[in-house]
C-alpha atoms as a PDB file:
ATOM      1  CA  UNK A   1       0.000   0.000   0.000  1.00  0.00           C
ATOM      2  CA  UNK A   2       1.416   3.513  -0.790  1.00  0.00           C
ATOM      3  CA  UNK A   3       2.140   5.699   1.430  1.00  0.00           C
ATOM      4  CA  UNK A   4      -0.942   8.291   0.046  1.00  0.00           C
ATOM      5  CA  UNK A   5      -2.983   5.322   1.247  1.00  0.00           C
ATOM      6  CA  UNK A   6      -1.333   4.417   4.565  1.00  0.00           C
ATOM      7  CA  UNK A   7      -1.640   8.475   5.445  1.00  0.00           C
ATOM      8  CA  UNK A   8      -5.580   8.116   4.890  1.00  0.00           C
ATOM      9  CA  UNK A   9      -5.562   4.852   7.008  1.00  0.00           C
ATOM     10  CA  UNK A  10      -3.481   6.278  10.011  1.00  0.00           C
ATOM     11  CA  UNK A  11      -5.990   9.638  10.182  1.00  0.00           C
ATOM     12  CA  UNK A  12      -9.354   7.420   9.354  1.00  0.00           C
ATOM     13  CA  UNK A  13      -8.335   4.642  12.422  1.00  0.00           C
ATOM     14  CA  UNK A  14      -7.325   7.394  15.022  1.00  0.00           C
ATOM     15  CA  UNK A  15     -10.550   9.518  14.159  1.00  0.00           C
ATOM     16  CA  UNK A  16     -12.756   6.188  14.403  1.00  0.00           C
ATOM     17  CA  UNK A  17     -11.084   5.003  17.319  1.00  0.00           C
ATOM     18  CA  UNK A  18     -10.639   7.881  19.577  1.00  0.00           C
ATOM     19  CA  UNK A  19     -14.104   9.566  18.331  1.00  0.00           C
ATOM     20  CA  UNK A  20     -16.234   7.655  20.751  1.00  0.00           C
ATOM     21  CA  UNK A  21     -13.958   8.377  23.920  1.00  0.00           C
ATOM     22  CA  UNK A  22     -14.305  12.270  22.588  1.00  0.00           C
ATOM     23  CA  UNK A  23     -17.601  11.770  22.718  1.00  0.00           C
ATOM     24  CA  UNK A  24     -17.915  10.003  26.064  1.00  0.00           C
ATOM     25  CA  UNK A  25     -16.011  12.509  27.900  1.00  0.00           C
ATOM     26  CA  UNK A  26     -17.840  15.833  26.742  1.00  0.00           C
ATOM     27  CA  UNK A  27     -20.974  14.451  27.615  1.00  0.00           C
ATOM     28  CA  UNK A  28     -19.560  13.286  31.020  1.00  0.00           C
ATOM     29  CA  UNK A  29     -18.520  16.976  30.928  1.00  0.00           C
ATOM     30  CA  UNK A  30     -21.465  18.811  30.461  1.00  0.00           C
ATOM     31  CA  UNK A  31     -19.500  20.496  27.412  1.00  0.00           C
ATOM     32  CA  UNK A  32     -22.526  20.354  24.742  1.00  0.00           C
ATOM     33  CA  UNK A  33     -22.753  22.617  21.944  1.00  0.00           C
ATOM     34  CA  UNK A  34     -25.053  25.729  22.160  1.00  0.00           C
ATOM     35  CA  UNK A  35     -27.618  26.348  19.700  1.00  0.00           C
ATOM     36  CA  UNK A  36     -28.351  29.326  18.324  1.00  0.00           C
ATOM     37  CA  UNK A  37     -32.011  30.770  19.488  1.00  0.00           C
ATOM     38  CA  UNK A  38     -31.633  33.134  15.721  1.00  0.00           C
ATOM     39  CA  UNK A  39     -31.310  29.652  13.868  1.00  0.00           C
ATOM     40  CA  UNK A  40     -34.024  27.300  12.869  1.00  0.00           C
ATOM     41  CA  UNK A  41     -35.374  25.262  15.369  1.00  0.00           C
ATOM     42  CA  UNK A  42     -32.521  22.740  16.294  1.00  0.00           C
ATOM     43  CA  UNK A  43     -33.237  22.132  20.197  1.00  0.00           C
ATOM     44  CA  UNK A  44     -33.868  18.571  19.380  1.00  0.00           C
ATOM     45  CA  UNK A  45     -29.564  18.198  19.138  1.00  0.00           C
ATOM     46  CA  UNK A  46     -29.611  19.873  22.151  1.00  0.00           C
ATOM     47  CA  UNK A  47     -26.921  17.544  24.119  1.00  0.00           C
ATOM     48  CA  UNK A  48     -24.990  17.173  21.219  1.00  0.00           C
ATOM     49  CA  UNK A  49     -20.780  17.285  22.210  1.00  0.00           C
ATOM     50  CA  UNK A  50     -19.205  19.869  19.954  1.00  0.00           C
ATOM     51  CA  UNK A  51     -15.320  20.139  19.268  1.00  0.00           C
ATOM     52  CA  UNK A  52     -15.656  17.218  17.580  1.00  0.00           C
ATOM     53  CA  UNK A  53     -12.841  18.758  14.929  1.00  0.00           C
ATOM     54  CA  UNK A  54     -10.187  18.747  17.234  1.00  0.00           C
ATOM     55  CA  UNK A  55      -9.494  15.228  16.987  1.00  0.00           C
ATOM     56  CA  UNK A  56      -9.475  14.879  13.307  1.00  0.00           C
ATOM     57  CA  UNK A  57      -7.411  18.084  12.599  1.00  0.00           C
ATOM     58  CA  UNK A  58      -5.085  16.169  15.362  1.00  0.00           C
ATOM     59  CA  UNK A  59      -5.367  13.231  13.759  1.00  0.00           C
ATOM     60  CA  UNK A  60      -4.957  14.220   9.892  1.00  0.00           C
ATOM     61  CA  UNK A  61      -1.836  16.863  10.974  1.00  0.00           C
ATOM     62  CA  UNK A  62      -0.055  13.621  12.997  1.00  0.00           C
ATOM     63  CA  UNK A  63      -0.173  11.425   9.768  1.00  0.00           C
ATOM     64  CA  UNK A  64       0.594  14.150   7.248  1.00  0.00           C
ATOM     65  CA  UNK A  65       3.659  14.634   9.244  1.00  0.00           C
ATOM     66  CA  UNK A  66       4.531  10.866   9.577  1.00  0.00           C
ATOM     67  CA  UNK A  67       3.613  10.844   5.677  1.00  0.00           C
ATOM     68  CA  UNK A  68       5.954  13.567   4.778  1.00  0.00           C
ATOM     69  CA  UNK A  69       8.980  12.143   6.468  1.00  0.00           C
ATOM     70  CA  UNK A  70       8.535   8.611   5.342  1.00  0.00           C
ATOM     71  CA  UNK A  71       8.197   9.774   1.499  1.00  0.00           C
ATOM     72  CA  UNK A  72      10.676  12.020   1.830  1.00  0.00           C
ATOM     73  CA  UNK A  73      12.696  11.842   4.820  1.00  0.00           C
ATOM     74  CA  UNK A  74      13.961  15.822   6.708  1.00  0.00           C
ATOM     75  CA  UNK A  75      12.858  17.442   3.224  1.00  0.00           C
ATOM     76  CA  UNK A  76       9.105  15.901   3.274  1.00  0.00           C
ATOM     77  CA  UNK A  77       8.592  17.185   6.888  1.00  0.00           C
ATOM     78  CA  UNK A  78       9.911  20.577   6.278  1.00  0.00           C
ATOM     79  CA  UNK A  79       7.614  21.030   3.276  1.00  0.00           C
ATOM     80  CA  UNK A  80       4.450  19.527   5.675  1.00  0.00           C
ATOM     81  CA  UNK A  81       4.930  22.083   8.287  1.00  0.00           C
ATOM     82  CA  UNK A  82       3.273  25.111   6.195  1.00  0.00           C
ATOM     83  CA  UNK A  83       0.128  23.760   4.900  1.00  0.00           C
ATOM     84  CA  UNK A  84       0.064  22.023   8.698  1.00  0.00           C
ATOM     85  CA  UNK A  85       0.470  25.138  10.419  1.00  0.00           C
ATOM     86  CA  UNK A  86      -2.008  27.173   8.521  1.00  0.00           C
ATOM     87  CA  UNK A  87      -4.504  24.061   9.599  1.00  0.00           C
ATOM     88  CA  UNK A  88      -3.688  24.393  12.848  1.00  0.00           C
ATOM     89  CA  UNK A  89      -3.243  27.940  13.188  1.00  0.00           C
ATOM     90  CA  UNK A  90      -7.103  28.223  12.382  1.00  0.00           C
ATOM     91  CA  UNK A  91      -7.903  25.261  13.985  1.00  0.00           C
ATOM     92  CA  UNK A  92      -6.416  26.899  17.337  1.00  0.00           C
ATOM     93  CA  UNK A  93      -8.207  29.668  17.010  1.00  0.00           C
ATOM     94  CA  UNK A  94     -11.714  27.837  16.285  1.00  0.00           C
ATOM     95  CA  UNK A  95     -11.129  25.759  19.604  1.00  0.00           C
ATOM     96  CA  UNK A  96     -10.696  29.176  21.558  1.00  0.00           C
ATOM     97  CA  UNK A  97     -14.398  30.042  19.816  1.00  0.00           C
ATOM     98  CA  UNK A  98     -16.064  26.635  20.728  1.00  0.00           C
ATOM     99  CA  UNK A  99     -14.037  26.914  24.221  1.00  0.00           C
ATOM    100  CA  UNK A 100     -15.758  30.542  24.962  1.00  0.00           C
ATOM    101  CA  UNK A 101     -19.196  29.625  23.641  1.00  0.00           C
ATOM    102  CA  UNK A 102     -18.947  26.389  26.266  1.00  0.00           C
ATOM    103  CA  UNK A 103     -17.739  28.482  29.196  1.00  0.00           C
ATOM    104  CA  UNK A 104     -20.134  31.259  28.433  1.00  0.00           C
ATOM    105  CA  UNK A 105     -22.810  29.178  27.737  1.00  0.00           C
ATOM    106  CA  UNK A 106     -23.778  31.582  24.721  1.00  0.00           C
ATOM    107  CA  UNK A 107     -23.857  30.889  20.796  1.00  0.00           C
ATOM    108  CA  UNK A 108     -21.024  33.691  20.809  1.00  0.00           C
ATOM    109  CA  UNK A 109     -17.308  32.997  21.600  1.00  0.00           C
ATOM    110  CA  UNK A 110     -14.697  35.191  20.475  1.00  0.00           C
ATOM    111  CA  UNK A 111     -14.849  38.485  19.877  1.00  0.00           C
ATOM    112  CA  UNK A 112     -14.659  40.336  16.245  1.00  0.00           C
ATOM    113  CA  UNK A 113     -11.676  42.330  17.125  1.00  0.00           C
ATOM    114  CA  UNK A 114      -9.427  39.564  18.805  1.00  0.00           C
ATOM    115  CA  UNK A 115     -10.778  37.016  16.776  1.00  0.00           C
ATOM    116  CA  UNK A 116      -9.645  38.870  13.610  1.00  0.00           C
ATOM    117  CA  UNK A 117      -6.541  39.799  15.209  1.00  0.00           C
ATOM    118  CA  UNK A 118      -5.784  36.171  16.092  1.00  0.00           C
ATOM    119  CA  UNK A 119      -6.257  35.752  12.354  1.00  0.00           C
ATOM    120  CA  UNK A 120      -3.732  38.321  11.655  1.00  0.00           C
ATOM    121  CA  UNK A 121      -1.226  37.255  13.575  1.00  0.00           C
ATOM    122  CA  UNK A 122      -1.722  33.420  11.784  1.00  0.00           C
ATOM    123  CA  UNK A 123      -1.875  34.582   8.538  1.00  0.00           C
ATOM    124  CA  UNK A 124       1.595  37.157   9.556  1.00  0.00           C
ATOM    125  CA  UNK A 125       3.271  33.435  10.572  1.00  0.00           C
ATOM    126  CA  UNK A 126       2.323  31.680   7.814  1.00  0.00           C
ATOM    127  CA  UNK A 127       3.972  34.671   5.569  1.00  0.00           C
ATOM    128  CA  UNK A 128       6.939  34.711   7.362  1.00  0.00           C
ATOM    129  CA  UNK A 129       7.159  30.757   7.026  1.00  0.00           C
ATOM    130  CA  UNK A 130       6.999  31.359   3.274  1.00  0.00           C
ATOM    131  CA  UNK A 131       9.305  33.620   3.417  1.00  0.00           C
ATOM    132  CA  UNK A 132      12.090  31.310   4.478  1.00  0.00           C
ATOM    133  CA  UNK A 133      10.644  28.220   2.400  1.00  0.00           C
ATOM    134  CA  UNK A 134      11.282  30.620  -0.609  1.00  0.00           C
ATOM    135  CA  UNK A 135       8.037  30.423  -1.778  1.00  0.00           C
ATOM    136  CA  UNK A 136       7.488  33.840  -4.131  1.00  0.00           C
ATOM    137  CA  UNK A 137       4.662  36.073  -3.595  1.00  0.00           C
ATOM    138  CA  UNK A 138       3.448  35.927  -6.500  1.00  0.00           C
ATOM    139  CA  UNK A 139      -0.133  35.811  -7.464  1.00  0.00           C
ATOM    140  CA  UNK A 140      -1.742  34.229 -11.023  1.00  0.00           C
ATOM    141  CA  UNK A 141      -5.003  35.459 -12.431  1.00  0.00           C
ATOM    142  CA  UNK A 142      -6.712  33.546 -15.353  1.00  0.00           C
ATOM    143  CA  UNK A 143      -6.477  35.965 -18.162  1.00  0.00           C
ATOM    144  CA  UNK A 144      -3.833  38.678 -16.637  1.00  0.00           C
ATOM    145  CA  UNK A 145      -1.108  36.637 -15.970  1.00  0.00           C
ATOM    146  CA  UNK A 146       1.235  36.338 -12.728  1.00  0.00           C
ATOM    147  CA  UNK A 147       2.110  38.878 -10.686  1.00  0.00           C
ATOM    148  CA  UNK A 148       5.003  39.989  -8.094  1.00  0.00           C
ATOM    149  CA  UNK A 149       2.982  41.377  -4.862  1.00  0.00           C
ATOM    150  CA  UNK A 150       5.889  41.788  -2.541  1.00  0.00           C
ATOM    151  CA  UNK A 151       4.778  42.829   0.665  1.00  0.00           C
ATOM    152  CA  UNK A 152       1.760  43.803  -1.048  1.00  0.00           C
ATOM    153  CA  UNK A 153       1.212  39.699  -0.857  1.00  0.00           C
ATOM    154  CA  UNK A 154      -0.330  39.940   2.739  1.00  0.00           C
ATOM    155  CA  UNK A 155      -3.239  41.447   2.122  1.00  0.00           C
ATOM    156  CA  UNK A 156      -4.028  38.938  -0.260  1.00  0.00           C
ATOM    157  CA  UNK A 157      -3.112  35.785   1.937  1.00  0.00           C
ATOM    158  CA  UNK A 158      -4.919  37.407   4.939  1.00  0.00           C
ATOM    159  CA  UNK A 159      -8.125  37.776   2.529  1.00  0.00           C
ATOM    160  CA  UNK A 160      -7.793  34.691   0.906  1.00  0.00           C
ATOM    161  CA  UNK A 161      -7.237  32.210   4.646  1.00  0.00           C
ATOM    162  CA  UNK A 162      -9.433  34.684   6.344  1.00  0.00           C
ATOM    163  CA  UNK A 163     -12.308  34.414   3.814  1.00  0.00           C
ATOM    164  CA  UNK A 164     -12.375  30.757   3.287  1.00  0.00           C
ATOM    165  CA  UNK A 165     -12.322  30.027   6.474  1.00  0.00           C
ATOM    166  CA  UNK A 166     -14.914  32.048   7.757  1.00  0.00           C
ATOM    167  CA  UNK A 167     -17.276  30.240   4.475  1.00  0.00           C
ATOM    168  CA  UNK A 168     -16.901  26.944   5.587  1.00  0.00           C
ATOM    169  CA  UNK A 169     -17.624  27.932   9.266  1.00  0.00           C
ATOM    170  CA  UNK A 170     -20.846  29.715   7.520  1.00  0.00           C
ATOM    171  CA  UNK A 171     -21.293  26.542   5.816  1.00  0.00           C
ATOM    172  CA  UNK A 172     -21.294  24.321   8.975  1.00  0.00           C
ATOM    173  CA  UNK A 173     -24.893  24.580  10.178  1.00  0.00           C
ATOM    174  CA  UNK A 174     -26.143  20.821   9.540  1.00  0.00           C
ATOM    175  CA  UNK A 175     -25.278  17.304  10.315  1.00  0.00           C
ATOM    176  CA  UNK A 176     -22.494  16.073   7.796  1.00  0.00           C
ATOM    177  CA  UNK A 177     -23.228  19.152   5.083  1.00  0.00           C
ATOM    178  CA  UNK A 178     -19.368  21.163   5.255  1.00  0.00           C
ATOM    179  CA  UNK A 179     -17.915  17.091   6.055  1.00  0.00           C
ATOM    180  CA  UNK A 180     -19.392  16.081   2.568  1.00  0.00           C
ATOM    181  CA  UNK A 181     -18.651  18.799   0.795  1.00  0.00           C
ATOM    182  CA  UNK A 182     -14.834  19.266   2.168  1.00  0.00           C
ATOM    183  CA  UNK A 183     -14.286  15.642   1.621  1.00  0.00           C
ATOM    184  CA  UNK A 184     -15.340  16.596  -2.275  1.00  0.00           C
ATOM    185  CA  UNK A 185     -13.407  19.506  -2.188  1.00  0.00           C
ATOM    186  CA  UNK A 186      -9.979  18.124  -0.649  1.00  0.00           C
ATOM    187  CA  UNK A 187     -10.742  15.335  -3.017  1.00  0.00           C
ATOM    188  CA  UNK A 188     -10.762  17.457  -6.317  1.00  0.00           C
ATOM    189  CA  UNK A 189      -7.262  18.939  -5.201  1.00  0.00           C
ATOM    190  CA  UNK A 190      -5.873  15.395  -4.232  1.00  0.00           C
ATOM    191  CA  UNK A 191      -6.228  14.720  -8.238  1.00  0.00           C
ATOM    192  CA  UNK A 192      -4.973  18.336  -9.350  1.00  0.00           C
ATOM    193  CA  UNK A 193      -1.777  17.793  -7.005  1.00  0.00           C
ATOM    194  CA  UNK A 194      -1.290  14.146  -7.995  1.00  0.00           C
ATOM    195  CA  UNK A 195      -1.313  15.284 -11.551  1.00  0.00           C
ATOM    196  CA  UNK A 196       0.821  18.225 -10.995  1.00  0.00           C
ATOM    197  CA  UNK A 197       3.108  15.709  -8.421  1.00  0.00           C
ATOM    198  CA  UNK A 198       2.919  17.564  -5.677  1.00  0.00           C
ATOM    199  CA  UNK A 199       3.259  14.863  -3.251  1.00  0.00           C
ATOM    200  CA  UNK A 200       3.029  17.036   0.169  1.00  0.00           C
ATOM    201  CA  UNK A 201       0.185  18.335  -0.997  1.00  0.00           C
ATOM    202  CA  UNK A 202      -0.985  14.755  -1.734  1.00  0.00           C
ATOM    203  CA  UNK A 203      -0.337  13.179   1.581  1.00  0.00           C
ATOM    204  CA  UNK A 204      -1.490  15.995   3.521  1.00  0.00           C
ATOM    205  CA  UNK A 205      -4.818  15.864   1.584  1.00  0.00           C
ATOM    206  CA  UNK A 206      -4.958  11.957   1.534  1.00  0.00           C
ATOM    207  CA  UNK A 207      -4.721  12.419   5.816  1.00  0.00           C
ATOM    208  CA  UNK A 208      -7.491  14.992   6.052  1.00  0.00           C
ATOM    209  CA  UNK A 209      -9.683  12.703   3.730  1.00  0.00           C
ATOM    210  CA  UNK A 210      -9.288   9.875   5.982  1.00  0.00           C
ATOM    211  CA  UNK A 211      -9.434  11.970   9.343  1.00  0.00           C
ATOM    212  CA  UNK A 212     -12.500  13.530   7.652  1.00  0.00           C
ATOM    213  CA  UNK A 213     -14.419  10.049   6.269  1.00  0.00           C
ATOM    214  CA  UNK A 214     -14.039   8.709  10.060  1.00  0.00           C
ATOM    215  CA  UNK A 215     -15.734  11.736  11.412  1.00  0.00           C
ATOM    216  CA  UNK A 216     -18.510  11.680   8.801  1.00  0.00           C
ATOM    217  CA  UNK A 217     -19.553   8.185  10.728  1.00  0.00           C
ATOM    218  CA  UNK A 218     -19.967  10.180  13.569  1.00  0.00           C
ATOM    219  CA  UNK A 219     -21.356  13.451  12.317  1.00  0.00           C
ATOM    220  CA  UNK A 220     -24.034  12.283   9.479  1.00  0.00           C
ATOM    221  CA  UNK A 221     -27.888  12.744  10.372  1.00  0.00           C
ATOM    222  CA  UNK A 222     -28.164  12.757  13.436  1.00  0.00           C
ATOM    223  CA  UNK A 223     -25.208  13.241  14.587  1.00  0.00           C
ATOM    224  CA  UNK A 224     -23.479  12.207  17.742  1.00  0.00           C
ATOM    225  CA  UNK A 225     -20.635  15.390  18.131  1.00  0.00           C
ATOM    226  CA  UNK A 226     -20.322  18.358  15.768  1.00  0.00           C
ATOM    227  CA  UNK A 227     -17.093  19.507  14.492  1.00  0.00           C
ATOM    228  CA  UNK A 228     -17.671  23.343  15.816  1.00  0.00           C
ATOM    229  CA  UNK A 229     -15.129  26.357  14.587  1.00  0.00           C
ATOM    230  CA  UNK A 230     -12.415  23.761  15.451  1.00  0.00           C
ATOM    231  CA  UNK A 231     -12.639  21.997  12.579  1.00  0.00           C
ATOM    232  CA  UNK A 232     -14.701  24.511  10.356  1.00  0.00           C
ATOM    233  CA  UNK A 233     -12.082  26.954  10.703  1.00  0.00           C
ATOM    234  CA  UNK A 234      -9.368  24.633   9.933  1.00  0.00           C
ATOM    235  CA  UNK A 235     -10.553  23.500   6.690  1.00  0.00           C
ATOM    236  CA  UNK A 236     -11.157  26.625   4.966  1.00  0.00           C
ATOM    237  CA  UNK A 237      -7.445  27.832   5.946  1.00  0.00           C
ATOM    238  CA  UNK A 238      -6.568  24.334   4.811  1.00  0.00           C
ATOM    239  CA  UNK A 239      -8.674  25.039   1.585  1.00  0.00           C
ATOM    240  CA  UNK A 240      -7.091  27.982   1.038  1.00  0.00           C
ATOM    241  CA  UNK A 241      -3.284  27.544   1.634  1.00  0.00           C
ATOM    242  CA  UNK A 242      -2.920  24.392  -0.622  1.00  0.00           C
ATOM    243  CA  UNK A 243      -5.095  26.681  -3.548  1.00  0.00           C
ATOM    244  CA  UNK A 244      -1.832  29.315  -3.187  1.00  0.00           C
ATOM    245  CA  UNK A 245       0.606  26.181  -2.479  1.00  0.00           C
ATOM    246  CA  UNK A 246      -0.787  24.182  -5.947  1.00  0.00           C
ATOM    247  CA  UNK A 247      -0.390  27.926  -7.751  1.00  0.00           C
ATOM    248  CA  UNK A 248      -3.952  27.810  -8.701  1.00  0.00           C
ATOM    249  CA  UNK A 249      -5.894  30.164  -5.700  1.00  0.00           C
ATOM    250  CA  UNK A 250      -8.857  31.328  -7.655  1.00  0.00           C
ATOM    251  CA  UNK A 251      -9.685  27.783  -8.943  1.00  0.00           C
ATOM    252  CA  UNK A 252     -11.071  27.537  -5.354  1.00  0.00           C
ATOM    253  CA  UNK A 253     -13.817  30.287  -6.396  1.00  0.00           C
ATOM    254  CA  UNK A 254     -14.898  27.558  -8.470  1.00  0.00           C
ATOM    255  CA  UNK A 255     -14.444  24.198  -6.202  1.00  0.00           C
ATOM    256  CA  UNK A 256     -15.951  25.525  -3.218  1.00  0.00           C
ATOM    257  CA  UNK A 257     -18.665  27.516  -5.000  1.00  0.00           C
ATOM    258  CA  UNK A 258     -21.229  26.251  -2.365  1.00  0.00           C
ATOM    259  CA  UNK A 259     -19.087  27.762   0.349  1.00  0.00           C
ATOM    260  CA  UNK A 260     -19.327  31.044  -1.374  1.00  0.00           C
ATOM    261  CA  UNK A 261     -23.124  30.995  -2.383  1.00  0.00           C
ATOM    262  CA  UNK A 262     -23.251  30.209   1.720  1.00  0.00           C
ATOM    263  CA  UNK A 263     -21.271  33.457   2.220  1.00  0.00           C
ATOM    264  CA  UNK A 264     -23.277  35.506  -0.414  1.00  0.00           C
ATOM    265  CA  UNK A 265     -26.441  34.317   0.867  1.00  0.00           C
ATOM    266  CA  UNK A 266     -25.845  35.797   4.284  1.00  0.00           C
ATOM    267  CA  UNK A 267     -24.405  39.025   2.708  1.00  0.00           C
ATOM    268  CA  UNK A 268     -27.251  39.948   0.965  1.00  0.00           C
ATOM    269  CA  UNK A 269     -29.389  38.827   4.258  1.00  0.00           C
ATOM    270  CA  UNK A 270     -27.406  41.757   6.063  1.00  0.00           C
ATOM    271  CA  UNK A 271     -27.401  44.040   3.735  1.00  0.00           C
ATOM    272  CA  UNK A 272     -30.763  44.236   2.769  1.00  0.00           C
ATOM    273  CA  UNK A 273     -32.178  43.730   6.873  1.00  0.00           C
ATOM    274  CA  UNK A 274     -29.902  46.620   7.496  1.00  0.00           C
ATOM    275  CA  UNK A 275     -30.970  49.037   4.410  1.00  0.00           C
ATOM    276  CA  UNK A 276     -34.640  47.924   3.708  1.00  0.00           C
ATOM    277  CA  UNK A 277     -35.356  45.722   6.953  1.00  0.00           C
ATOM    278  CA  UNK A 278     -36.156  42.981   4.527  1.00  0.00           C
ATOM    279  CA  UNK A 279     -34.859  39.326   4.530  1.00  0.00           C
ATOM    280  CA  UNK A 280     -34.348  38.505   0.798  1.00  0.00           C
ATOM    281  CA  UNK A 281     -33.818  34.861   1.635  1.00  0.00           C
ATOM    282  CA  UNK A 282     -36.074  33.081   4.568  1.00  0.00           C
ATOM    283  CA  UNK A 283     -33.177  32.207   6.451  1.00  0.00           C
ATOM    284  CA  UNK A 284     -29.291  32.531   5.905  1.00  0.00           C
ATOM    285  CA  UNK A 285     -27.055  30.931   5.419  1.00  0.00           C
ATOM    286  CA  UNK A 286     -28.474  29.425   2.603  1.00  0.00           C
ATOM    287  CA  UNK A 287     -28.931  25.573   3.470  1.00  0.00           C
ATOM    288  CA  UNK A 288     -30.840  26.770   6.270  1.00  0.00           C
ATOM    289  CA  UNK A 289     -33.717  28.239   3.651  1.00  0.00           C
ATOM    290  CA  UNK A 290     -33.938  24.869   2.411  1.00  0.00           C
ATOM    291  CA  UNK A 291     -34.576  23.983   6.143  1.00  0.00           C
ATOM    292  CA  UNK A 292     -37.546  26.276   6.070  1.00  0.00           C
ATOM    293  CA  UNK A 293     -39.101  25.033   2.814  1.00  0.00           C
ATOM    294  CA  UNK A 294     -39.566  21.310   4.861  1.00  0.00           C
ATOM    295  CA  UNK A 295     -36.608  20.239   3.649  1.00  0.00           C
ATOM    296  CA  UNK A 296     -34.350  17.094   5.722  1.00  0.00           C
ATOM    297  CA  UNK A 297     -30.718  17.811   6.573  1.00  0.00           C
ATOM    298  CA  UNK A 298     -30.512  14.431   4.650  1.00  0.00           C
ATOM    299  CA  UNK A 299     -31.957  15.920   1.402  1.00  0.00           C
ATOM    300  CA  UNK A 300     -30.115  19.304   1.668  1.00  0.00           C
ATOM    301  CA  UNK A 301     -26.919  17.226   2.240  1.00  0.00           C
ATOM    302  CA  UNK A 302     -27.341  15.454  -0.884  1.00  0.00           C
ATOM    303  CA  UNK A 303     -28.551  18.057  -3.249  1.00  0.00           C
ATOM    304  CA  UNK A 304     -25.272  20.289  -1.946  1.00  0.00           C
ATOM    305  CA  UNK A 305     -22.992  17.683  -1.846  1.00  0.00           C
ATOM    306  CA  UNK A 306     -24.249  16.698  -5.858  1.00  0.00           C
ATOM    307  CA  UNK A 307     -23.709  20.349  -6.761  1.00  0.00           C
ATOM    308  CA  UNK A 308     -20.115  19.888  -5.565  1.00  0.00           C
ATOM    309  CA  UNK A 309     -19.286  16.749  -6.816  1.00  0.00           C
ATOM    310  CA  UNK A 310     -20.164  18.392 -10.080  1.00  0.00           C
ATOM    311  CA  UNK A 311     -18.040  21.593  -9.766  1.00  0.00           C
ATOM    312  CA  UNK A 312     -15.448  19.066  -8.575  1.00  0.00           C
ATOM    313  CA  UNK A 313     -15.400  16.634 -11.974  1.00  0.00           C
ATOM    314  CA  UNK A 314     -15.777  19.296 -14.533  1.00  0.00           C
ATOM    315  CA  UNK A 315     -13.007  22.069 -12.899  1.00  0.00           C
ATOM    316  CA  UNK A 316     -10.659  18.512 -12.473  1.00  0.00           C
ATOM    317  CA  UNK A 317     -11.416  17.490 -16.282  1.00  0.00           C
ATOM    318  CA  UNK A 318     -10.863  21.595 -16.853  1.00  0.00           C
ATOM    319  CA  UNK A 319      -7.588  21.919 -15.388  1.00  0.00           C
ATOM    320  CA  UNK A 320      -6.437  18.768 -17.064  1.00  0.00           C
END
């Protein structure tokens, strides 16, 4: 078995087999996820352990590391550590979220100005570390070419892990939907580093795959421990550090179009509550309209995760 493979086993065995001890001990603890009184009615999951994303991002980081050294000894490690530390930079500061919300006992956790700086301060790291890996700030746009940012680069890298990640925690409001879809996602740019043999990116995607399959058994309808900001947070920086690592950042426009109709959808919610006092969509984000219309988290899950299995095949048969 290859060592892509035996990176997916290692994450998908320590997620299944540590999951239900997770589980076990924040009930024993009292430390249940809070649910949001704005949202649609979800009191039935009331109970339900969050931080359920701390073991997999654990999990998937451990055998991405193991991965890189075994396939290529000091040098595979070294080139693990950035897309690793952006996932656990964001992860970090997603566990400090869940951790406040749990304490507080509120469906708010970190504040907007420390959480953003937080995010500042990870995406400042994660330049520097590129910095010394001699990775060029440079930026391609379909149509215009590539371009030398310089220091100018940081606002685009604190746009770019900021955004995503704040679209995937948007798009985390259901049993299993942002698992499926960043299982898709992470899939699609498995294939596009495989063909473009970028084997760190490869191994570290092969380990969140299998870290995220083995939490999908525990966090499909109706599901026994949510990954919270934890893991939502992680994903999207994840997301959107290999997009810039593979040389390709705006293709993720196009793979993770459902997380930005999620973040569009609640846009245009604000904007038009705050200038008209109108909600243009029954509920935001998105999926949660569906919700209103009598839809099942099982049936959202599956039309959203179709739509991105779609974008996923046709931007992979694109790009090659």
């Amino acid at each position: 078995m290859s060592e892509n493979l035996w990176a997916l086993a290692r994450a998908f065995v320590v997620t299944v087999l540590f999951m239900p001890i997770l589980i076990k001990f924040l009930k024993q603890s009292k430390e249940q996820a809070v649910i949001r009184k704005l949202g649609p009615d979800h009191q039935a999951k009331s109970g339900t352990p969050s931080m359920g994303g701390a073991l997999f991002v654990v999990a998937a980081s451990l055998s991405a590391l193991i991965g890189g050294g075994i396939t290529d000894g000091w040098t595979g490690l070294t080139a693990m550590i950035l897309p690793i530390v952006a996932f656990l930079a964001y992860a970090l500061i997603g566990g400090i979220d869940d951790a406040l919300k749990l304490i507080n006992h509120a469906d708010d956790g970190f504040a907007f100005k420390p959480k953003i700086l937080a995010q500042t301060a990870s995406a400042i790291v994660i330049m520097v570390l590129m910095w010394f890996m001699h990775i060029p700030f440079t930026l391609y746009i379909p149509l215009f070419g590539t371009f030398y940012l310089g220091i100018f680069y940081f606002i685009f890298l604190w746009f770019w892990l900021v955004g995503w990640s704040n679209a995937t925690n948007l798009t985390d409001g259901l049993d299993g939907l942002l698992t499926g879809i960043s299982i898709i996602v992470y899939g699609a740019y498995t294939v596009i580093a495989m063909n473009n043999h970028n084997q760190t990116i490869v191994i570290f995607n092969f380990a969140i795959l299998g870290a995220l399959i083995g939490f999908l058994v525990f966090n499909k309808p109706k599901a026994k421990i949510f990954m919270g900001d934890t893991g939502s947070l992680a994903l999207g920086a994840g997301l959107a550090i290999e997009s810039i690592l593979l040389g390709i950042p705006f293709s993720l426009i196009w793979f993770g179009f459902v997380f930005v109709i999620e973040t569009v959808s609640v846009i245009i919610q604000t904007i038009g509550f705050h200038f008209w006092h109108k909600r243009i969509f029954p509920m935001a984000p998105i999926h949660h309209s569906f919700e209103k219309f009598g839809w099942s988290e099982w049936q959202i899950d599956t039309l959203f995760w179709i739509v991105s299995a779609i974008l996923a095949v046709a931007g992979i048969f694109y790009m090659n």
